[in-house]
PDB file of N, CA and C in Angstrom:
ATOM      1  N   UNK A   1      -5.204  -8.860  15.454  1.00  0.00           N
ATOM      2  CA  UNK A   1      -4.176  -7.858  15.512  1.00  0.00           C
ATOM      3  C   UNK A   1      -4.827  -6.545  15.935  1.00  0.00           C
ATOM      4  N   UNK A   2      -4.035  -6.038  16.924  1.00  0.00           N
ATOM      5  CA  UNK A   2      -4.829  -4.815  17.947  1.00  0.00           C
ATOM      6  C   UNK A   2      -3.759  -3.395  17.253  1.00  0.00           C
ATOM      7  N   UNK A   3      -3.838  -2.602  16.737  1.00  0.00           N
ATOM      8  CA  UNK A   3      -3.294  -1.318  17.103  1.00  0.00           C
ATOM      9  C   UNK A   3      -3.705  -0.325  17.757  1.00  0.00           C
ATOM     10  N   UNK A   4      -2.869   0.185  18.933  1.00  0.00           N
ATOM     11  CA  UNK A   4      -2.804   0.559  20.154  1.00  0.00           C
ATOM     12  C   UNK A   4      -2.205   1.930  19.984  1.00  0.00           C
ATOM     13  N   UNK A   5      -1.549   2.480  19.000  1.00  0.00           N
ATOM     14  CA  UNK A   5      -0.852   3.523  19.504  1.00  0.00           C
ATOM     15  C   UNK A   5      -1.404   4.642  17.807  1.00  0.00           C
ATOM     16  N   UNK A   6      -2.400   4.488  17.080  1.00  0.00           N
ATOM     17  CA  UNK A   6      -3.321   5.403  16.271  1.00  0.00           C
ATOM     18  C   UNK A   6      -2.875   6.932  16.383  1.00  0.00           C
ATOM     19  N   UNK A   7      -2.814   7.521  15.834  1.00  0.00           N
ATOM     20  CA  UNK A   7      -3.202   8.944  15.760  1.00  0.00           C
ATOM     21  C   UNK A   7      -4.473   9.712  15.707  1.00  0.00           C
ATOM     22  N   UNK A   8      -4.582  10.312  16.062  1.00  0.00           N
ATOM     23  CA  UNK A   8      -6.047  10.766  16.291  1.00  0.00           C
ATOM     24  C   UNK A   8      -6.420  11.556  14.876  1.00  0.00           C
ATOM     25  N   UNK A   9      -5.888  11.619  13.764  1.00  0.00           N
ATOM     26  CA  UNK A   9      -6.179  12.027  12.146  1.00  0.00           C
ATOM     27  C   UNK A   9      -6.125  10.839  11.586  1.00  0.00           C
ATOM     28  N   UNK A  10      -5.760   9.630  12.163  1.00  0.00           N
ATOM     29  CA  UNK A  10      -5.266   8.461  11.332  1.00  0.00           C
ATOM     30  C   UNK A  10      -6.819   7.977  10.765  1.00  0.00           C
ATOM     31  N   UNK A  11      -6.550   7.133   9.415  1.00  0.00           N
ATOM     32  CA  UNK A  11      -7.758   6.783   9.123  1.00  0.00           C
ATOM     33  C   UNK A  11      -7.048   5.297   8.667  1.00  0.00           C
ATOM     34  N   UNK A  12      -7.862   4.265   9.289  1.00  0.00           N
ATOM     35  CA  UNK A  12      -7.773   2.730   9.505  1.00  0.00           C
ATOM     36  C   UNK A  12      -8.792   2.032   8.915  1.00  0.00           C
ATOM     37  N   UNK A  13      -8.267   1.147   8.292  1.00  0.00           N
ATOM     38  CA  UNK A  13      -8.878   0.031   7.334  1.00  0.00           C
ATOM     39  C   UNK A  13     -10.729  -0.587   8.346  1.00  0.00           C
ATOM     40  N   UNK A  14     -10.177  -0.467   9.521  1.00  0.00           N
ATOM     41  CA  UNK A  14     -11.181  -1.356  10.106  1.00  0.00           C
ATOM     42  C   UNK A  14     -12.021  -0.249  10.438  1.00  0.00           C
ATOM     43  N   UNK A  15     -12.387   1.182  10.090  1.00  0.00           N
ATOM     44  CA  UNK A  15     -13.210   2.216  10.591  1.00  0.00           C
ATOM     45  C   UNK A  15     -14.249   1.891   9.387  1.00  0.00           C
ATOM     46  N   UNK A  16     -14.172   1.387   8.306  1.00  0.00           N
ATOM     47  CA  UNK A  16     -14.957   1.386   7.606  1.00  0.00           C
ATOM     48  C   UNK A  16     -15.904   0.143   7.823  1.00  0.00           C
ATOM     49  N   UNK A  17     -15.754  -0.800   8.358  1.00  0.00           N
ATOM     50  CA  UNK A  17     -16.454  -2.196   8.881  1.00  0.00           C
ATOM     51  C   UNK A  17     -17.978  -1.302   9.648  1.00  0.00           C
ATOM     52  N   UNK A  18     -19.007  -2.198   8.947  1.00  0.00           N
ATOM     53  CA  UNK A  18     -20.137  -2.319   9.453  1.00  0.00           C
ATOM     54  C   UNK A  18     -20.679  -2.989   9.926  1.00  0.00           C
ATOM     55  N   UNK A  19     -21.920  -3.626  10.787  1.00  0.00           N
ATOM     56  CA  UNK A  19     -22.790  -4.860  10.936  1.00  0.00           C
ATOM     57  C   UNK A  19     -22.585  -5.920   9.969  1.00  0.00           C
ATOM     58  N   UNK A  20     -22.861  -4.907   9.049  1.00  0.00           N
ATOM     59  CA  UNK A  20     -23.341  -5.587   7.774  1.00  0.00           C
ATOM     60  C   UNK A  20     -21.874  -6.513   6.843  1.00  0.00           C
ATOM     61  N   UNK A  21     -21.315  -5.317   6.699  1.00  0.00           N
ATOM     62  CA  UNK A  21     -19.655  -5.615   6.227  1.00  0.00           C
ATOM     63  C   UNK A  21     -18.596  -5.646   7.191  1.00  0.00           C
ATOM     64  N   UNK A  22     -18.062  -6.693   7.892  1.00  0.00           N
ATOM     65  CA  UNK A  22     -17.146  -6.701   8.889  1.00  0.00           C
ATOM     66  C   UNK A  22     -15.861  -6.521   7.591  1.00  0.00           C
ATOM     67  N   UNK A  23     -15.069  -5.002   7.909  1.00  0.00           N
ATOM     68  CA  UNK A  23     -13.632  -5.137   7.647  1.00  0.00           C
ATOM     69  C   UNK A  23     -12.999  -5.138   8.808  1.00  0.00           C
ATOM     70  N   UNK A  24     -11.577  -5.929   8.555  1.00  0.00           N
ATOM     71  CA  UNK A  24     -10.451  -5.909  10.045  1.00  0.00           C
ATOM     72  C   UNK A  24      -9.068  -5.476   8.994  1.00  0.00           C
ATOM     73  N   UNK A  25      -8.366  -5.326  10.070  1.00  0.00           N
ATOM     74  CA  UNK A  25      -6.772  -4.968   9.706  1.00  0.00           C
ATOM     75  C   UNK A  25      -6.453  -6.194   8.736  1.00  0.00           C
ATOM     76  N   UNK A  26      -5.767  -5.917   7.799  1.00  0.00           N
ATOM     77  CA  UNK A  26      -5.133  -6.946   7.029  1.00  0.00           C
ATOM     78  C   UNK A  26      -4.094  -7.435   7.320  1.00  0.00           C
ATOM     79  N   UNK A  27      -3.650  -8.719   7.987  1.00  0.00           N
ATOM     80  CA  UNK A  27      -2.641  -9.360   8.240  1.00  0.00           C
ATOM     81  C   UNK A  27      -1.412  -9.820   7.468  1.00  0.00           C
ATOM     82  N   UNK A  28      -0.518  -9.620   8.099  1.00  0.00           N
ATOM     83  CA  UNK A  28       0.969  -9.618   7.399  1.00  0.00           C
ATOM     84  C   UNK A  28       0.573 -10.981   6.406  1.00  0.00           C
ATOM     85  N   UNK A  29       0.126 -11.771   7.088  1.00  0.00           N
ATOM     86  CA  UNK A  29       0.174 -13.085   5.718  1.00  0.00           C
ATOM     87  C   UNK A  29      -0.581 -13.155   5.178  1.00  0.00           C
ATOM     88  N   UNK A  30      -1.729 -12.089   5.134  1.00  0.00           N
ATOM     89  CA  UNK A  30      -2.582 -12.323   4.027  1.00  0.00           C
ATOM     90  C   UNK A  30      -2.204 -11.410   3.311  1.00  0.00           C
ATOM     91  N   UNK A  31      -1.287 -10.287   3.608  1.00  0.00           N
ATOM     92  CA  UNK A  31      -0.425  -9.193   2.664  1.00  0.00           C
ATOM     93  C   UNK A  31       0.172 -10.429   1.582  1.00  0.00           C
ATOM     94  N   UNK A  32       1.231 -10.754   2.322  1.00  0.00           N
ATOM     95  CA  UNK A  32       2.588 -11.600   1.461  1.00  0.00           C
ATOM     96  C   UNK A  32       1.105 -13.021   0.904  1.00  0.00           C
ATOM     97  N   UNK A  33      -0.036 -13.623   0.911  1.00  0.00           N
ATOM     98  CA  UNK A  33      -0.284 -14.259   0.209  1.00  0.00           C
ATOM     99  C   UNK A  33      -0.825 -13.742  -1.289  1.00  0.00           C
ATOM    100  N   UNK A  34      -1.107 -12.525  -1.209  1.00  0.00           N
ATOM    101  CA  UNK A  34      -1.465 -12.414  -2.349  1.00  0.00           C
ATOM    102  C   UNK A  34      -0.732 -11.583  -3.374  1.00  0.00           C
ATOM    103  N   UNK A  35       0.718 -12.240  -3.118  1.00  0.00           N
ATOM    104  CA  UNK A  35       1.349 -12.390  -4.363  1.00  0.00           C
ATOM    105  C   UNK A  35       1.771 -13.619  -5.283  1.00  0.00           C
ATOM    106  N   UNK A  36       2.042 -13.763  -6.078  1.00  0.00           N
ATOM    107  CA  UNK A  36       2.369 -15.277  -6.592  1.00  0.00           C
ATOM    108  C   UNK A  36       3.395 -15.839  -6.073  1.00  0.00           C
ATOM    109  N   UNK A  37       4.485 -14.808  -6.185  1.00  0.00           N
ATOM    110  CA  UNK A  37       5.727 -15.327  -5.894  1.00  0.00           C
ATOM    111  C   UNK A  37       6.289 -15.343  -4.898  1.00  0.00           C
ATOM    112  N   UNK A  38       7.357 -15.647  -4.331  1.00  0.00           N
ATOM    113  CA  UNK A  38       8.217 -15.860  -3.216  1.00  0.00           C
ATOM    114  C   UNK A  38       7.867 -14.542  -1.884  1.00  0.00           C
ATOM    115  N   UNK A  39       7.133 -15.698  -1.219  1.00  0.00           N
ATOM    116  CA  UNK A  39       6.499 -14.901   0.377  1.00  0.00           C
ATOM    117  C   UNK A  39       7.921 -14.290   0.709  1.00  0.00           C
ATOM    118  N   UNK A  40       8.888 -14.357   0.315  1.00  0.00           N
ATOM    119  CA  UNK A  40      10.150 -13.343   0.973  1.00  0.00           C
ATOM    120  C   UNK A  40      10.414 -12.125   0.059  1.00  0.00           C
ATOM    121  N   UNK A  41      10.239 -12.698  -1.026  1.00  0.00           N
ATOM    122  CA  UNK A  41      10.345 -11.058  -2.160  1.00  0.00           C
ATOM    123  C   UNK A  41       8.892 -10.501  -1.902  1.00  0.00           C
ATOM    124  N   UNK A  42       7.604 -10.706  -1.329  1.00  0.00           N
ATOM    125  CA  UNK A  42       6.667  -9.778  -1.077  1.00  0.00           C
ATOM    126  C   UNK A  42       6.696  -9.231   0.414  1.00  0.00           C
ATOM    127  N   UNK A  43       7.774  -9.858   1.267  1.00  0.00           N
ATOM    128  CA  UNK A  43       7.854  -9.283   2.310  1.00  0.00           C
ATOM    129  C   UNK A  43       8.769  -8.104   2.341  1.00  0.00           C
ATOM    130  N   UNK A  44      10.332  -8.212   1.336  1.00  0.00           N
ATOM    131  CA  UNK A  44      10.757  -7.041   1.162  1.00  0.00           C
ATOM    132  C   UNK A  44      10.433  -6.026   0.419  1.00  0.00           C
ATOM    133  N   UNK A  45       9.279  -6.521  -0.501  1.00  0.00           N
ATOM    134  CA  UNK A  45       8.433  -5.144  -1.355  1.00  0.00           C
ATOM    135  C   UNK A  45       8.036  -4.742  -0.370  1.00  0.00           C
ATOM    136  N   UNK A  46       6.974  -5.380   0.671  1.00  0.00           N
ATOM    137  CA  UNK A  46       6.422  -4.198   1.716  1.00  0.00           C
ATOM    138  C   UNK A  46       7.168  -3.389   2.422  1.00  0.00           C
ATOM    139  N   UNK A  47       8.678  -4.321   3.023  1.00  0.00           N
ATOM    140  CA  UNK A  47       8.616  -3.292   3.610  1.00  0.00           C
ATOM    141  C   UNK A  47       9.805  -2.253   3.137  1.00  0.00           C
ATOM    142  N   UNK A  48      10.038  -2.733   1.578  1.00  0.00           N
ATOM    143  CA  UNK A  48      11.064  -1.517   1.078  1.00  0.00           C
ATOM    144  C   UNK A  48       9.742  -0.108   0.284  1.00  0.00           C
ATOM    145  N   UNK A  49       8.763  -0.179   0.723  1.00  0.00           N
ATOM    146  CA  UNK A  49       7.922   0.933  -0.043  1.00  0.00           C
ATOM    147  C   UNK A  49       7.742   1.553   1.772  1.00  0.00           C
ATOM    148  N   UNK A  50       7.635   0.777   2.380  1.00  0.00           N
ATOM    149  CA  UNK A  50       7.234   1.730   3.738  1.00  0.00           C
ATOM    150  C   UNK A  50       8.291   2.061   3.770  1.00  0.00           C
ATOM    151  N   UNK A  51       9.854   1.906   4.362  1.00  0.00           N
ATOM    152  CA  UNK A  51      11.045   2.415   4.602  1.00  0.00           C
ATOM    153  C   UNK A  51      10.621   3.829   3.178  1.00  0.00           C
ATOM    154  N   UNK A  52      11.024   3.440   2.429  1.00  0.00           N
ATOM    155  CA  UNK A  52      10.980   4.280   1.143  1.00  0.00           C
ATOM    156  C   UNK A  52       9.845   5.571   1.686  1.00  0.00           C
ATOM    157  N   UNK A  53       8.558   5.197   1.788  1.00  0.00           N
ATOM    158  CA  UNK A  53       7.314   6.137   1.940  1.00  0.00           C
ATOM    159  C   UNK A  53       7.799   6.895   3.542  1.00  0.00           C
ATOM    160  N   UNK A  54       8.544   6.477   4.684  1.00  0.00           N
ATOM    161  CA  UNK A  54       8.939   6.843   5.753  1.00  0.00           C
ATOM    162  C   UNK A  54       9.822   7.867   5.320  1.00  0.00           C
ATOM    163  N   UNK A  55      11.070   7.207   4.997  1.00  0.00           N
ATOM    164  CA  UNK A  55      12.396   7.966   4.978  1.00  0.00           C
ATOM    165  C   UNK A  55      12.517   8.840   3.532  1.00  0.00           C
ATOM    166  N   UNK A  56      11.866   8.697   2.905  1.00  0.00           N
ATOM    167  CA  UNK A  56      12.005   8.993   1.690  1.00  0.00           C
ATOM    168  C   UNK A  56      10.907  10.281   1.369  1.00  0.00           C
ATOM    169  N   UNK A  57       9.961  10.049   1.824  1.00  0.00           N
ATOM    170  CA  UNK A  57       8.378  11.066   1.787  1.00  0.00           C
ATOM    171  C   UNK A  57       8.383  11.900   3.085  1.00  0.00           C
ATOM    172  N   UNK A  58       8.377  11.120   4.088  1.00  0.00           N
ATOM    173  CA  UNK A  58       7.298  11.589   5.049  1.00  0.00           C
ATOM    174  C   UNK A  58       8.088  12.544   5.475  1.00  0.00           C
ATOM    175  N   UNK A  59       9.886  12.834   5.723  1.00  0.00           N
ATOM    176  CA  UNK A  59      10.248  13.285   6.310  1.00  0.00           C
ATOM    177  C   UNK A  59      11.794  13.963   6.234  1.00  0.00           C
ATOM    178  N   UNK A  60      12.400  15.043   6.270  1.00  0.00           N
ATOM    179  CA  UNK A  60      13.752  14.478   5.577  1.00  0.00           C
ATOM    180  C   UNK A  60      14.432  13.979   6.607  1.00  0.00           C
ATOM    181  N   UNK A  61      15.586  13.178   6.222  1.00  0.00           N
ATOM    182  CA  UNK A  61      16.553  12.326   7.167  1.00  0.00           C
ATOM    183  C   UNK A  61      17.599  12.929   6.578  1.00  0.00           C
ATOM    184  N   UNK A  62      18.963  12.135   6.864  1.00  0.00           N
ATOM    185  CA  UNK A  62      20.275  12.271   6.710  1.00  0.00           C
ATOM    186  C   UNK A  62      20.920  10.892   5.925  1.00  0.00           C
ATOM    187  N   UNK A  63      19.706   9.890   7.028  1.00  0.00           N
ATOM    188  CA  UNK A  63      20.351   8.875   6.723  1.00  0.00           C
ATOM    189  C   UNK A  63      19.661   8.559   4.789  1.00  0.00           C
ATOM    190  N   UNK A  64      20.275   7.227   4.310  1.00  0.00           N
ATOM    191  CA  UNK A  64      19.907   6.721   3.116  1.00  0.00           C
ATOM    192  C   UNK A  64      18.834   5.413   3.140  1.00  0.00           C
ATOM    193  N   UNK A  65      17.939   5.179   2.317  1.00  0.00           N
ATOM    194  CA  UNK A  65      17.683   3.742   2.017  1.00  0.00           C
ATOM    195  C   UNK A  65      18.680   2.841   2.043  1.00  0.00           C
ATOM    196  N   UNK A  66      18.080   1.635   2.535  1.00  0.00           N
ATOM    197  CA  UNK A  66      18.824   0.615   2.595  1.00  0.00           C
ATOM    198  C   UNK A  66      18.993   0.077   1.410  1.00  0.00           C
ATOM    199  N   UNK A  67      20.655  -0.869   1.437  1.00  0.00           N
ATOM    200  CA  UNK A  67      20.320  -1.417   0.151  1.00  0.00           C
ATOM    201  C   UNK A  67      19.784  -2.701  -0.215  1.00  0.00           C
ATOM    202  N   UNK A  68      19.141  -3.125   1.191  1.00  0.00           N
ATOM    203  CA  UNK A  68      18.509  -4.017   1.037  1.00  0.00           C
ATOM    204  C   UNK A  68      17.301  -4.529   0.150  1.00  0.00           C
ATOM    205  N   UNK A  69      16.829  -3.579  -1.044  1.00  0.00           N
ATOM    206  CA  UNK A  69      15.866  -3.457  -1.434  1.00  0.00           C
ATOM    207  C   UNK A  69      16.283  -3.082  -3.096  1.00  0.00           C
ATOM    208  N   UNK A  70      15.675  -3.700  -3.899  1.00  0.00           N
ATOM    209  CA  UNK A  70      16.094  -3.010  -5.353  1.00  0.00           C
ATOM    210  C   UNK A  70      14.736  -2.465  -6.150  1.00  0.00           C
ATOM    211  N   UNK A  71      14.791  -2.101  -6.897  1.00  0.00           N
ATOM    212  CA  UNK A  71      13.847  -1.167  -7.899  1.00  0.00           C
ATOM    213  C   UNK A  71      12.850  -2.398  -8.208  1.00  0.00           C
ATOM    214  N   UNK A  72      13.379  -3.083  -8.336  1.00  0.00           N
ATOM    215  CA  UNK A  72      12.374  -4.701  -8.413  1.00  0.00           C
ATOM    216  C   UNK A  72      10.732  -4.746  -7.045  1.00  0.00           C
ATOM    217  N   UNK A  73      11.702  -4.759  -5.771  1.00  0.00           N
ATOM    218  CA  UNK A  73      10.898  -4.868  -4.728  1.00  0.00           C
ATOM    219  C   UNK A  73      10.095  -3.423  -4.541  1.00  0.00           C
ATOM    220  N   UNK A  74      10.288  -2.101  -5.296  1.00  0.00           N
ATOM    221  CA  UNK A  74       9.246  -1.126  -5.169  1.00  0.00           C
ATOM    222  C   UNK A  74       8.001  -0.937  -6.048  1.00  0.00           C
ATOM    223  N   UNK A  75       8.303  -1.777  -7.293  1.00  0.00           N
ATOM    224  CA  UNK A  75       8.015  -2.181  -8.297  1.00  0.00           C
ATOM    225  C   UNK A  75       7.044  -3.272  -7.833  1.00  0.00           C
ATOM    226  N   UNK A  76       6.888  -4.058  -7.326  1.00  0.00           N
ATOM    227  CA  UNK A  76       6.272  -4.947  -7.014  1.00  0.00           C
ATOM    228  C   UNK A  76       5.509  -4.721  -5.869  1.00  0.00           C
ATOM    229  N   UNK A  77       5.716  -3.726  -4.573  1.00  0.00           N
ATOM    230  CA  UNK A  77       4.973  -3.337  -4.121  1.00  0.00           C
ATOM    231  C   UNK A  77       3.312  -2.121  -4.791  1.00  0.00           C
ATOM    232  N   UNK A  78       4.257  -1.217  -5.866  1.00  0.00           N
ATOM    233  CA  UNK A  78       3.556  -0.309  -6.349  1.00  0.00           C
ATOM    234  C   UNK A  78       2.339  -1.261  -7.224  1.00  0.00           C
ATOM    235  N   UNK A  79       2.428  -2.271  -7.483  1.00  0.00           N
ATOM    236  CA  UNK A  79       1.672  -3.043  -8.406  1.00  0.00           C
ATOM    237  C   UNK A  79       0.625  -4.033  -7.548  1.00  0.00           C
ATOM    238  N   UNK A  80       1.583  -4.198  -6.456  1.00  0.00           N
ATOM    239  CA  UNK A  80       0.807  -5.314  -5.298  1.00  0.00           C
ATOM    240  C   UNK A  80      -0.260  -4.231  -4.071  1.00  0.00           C
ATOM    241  N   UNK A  81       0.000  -2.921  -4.002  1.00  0.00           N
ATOM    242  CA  UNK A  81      -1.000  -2.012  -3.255  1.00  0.00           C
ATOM    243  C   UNK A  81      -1.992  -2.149  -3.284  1.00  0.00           C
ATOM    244  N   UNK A  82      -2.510  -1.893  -4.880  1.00  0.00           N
ATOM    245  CA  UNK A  82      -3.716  -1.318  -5.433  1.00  0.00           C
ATOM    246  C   UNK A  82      -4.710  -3.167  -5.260  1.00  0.00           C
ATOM    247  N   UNK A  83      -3.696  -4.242  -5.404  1.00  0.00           N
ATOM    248  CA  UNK A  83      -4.684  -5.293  -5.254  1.00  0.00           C
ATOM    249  C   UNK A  83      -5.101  -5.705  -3.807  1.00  0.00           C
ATOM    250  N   UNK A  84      -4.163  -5.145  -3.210  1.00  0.00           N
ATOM    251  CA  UNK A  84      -4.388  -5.133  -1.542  1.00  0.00           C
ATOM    252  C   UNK A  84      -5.370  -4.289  -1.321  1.00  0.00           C
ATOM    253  N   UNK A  85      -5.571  -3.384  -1.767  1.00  0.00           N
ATOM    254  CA  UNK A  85      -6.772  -2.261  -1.436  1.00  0.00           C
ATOM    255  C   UNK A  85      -8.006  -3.125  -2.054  1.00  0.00           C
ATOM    256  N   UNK A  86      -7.854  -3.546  -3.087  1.00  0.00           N
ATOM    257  CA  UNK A  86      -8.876  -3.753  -4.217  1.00  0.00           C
ATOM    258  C   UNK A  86      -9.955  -5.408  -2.645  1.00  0.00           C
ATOM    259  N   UNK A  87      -9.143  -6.103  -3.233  1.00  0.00           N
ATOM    260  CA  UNK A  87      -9.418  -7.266  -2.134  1.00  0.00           C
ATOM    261  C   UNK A  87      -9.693  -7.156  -0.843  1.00  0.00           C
ATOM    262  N   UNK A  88      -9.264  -6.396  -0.041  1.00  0.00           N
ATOM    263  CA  UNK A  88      -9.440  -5.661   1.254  1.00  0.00           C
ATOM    264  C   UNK A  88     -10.309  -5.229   1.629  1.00  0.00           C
ATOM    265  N   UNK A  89     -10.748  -4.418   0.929  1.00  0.00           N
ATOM    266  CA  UNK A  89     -11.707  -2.823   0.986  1.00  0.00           C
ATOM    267  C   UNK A  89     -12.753  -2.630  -0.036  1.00  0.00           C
ATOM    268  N   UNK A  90     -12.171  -2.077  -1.408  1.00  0.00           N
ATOM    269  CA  UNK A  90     -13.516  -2.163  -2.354  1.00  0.00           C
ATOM    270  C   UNK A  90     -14.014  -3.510  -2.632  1.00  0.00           C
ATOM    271  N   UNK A  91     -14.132  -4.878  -2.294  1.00  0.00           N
ATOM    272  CA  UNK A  91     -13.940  -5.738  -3.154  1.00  0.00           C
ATOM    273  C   UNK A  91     -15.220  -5.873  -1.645  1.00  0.00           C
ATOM    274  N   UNK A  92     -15.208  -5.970  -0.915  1.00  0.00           N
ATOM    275  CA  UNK A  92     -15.735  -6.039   0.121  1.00  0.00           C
ATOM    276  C   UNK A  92     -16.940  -5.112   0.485  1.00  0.00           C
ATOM    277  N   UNK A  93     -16.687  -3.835  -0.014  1.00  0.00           N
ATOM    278  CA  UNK A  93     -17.740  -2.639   0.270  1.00  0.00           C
ATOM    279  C   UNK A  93     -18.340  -2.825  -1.140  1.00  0.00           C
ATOM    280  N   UNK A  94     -18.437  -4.182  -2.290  1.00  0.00           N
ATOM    281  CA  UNK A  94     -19.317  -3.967  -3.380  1.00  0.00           C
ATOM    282  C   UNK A  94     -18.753  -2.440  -4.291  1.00  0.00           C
ATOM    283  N   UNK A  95     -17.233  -2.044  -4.017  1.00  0.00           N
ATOM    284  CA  UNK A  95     -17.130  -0.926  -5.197  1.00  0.00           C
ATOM    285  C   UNK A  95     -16.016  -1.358  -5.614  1.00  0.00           C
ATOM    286  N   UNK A  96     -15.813  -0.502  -7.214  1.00  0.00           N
ATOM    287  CA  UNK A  96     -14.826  -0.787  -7.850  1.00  0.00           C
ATOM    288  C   UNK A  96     -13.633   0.166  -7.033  1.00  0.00           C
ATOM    289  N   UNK A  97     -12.422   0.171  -7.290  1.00  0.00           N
ATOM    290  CA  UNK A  97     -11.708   1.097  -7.051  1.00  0.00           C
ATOM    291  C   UNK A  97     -11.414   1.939  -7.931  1.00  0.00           C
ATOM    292  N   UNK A  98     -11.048   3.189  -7.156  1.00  0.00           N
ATOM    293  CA  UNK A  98     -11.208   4.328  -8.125  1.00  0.00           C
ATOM    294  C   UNK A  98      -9.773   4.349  -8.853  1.00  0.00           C
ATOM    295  N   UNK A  99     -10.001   5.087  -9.705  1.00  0.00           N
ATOM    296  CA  UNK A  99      -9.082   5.030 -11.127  1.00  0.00           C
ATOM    297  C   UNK A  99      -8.127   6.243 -10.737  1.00  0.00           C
ATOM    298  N   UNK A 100      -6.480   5.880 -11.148  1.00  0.00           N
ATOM    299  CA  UNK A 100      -5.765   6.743 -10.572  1.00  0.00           C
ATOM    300  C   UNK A 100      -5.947   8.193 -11.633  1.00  0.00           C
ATOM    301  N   UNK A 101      -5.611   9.658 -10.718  1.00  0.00           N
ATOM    302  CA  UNK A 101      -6.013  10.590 -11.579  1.00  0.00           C
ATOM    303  C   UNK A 101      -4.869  10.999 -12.641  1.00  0.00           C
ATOM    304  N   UNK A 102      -5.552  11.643 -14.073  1.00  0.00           N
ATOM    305  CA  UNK A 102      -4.482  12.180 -15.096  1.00  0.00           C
ATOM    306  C   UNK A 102      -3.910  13.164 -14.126  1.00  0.00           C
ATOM    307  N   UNK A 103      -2.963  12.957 -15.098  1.00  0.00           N
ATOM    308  CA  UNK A 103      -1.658  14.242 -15.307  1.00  0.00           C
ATOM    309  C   UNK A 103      -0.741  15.078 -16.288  1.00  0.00           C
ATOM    310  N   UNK A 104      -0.296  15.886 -16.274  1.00  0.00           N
ATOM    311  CA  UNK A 104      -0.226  16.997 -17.522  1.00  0.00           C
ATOM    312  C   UNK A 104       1.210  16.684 -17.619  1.00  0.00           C
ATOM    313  N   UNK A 105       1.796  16.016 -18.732  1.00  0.00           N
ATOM    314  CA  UNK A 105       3.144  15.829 -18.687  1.00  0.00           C
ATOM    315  C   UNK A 105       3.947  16.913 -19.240  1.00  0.00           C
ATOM    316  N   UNK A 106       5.776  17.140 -18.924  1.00  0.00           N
ATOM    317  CA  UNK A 106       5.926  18.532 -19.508  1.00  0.00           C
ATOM    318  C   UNK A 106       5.525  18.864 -20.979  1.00  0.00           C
ATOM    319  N   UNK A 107       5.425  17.892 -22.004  1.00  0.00           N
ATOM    320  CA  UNK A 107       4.713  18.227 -23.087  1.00  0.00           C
ATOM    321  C   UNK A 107       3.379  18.854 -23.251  1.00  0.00           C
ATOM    322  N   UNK A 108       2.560  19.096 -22.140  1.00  0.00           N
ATOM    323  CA  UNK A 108       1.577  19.541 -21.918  1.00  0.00           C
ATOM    324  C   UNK A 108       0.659  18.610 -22.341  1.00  0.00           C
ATOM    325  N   UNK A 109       0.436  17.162 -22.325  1.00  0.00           N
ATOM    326  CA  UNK A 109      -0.359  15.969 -23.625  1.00  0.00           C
ATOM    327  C   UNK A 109      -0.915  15.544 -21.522  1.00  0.00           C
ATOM    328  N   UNK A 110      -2.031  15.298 -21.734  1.00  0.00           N
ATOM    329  CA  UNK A 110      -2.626  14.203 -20.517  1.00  0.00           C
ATOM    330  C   UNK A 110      -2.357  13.119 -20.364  1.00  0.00           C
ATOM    331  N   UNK A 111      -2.182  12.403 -19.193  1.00  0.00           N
ATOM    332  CA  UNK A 111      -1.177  11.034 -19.216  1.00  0.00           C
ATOM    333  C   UNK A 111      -2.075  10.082 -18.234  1.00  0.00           C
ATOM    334  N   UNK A 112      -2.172   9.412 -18.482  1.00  0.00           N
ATOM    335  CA  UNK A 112      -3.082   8.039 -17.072  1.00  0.00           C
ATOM    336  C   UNK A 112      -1.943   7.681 -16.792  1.00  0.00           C
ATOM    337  N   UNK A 113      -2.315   7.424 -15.412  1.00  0.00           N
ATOM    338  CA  UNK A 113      -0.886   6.847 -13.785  1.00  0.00           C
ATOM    339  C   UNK A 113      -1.033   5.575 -14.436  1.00  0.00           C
TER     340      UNK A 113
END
């Protein structure tokens, strides 16, 4: 799998590949295999967190999320990321992954993500 159309700030999974450590792009089916369950509910987690991270983050729109997607499938992406990174990338470069950072809740008490 070739991507062709990069941004020139973009930072890509396969920039980190060495001699030594070949990383490549992670493929759609090795995304959806490493979940347990139904290769169709990990295909709409992915791509209801990108729609979501697109339309929802990156930019404002007009339009809405689809409702093709329920709190289930963001839920399952947010949980399925970090093992995609983990397996991908640190698991490969010999490091752990880093630990998500605290935060000060309005009670003012420190909270782990």
């Amino acid at each position: 799998m070739q991507i062709h159309n990069r941004r020139q700030d973009d930072i890509a999974i396969e920039q980190f590949s060495t001699p030594a450590i070949p990383i490549s792009i992670v493929t759609p089916s090795a995304a959806l295999s490493a979940y347990a369950g139904p290769a169709e509910e990990a295909e709409k987690a992915l791509v209801a967190i990108f729609e979501w991270a697109n339309k929802g983050l990156a930019h404002l729109t007009a339009g809405i999320l689809s409702d093709d997607y329920m709190d289930q499938h963001l839920d399952i992406a947010c949980r399925g990321i970090p093992v995609l990174l983990h397996n991908h990338l640190y698991a490969k470069l010999g490091k752990d992954i880093p630990k998500p950072p605290r935060w000060v809740g309005s009670q003012g008490r420190l909270h782990d993500r």
